[in-house]
C-alpha atoms as a PDB file:
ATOM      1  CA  UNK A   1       0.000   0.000   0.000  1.00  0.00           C
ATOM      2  CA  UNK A   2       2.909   2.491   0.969  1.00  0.00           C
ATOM      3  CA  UNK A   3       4.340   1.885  -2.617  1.00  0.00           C
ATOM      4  CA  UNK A   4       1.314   2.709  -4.422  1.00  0.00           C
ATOM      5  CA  UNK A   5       0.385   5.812  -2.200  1.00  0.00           C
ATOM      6  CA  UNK A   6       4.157   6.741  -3.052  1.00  0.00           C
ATOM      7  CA  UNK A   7       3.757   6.494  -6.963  1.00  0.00           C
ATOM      8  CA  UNK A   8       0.389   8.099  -6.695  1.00  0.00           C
ATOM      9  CA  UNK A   9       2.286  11.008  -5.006  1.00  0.00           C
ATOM     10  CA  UNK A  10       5.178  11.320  -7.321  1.00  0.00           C
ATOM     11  CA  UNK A  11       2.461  11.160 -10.590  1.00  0.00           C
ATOM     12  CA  UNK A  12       0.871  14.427  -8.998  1.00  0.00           C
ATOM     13  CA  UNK A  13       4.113  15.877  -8.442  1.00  0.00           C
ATOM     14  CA  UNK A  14       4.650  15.188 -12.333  1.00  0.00           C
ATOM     15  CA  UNK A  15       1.564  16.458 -13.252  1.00  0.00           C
ATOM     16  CA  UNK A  16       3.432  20.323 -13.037  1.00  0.00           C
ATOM     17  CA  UNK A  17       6.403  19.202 -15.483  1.00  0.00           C
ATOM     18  CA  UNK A  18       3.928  17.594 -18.008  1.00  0.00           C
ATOM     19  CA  UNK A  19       3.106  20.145 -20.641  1.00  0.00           C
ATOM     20  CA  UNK A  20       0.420  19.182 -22.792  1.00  0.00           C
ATOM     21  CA  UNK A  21      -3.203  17.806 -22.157  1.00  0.00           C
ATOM     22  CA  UNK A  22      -3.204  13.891 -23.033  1.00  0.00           C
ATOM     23  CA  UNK A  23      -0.161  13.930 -21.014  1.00  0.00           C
ATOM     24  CA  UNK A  24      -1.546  15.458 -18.093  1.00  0.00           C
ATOM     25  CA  UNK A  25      -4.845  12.999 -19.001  1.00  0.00           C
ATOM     26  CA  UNK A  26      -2.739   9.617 -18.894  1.00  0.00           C
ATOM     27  CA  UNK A  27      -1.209  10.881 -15.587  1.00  0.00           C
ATOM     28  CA  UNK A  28      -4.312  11.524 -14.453  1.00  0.00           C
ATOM     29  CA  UNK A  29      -5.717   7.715 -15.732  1.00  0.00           C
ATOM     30  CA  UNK A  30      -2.780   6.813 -13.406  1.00  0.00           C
ATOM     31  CA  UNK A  31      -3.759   7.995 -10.686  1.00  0.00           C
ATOM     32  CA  UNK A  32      -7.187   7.355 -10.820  1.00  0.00           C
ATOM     33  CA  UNK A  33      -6.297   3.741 -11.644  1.00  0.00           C
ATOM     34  CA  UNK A  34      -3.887   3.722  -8.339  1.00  0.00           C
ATOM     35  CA  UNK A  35      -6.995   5.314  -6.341  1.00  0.00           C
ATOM     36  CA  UNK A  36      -9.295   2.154  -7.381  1.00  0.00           C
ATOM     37  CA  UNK A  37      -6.480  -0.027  -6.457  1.00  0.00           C
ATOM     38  CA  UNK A  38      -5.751   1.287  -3.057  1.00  0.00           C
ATOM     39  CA  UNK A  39      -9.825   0.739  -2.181  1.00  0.00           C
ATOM     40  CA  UNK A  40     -10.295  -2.250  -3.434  1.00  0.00           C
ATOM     41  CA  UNK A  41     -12.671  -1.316  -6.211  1.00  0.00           C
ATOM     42  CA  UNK A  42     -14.738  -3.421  -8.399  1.00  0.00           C
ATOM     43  CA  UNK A  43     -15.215  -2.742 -11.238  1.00  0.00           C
ATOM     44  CA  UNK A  44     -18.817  -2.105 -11.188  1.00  0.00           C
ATOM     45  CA  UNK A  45     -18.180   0.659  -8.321  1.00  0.00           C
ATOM     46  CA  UNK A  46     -15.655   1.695 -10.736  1.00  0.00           C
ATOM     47  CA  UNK A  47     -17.909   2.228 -13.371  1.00  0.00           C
ATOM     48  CA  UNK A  48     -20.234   4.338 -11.132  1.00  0.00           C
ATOM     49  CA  UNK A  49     -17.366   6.840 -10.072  1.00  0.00           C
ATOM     50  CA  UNK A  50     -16.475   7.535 -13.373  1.00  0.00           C
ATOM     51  CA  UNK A  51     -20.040   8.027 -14.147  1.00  0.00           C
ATOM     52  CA  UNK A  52     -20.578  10.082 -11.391  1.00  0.00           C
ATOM     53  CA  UNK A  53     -17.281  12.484 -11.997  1.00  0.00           C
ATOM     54  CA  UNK A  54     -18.132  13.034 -15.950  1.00  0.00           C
END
């Protein structure tokens, strides 16, 4: 869990240096993909944050 929360902190810290927008998208993906890790999500309750944040 440590390792993840410590990617998931450097990708944000990336997201400054990252110039253009599908870069700071797939970062973004990253983290988001990181988040749904670190709860446990399924993918269904995946599927309804993603909804829910559009």
């Amino acid at each position: 869990m440590v390792s993840l929360v410590r990617t998931m902190l450097d990708l944000h810290k990336s997201l400054k240096t990252h110039r253009t927008p599908e870069e700071k998208r797939a970062i973004k993906r990253q983290i988001a993909a990181l988040v749904y890790e670190l709860y446990g999500l399924t993918d269904e309750e995946i599927g309804i944050v993603e909804e829910a944040t559009k």
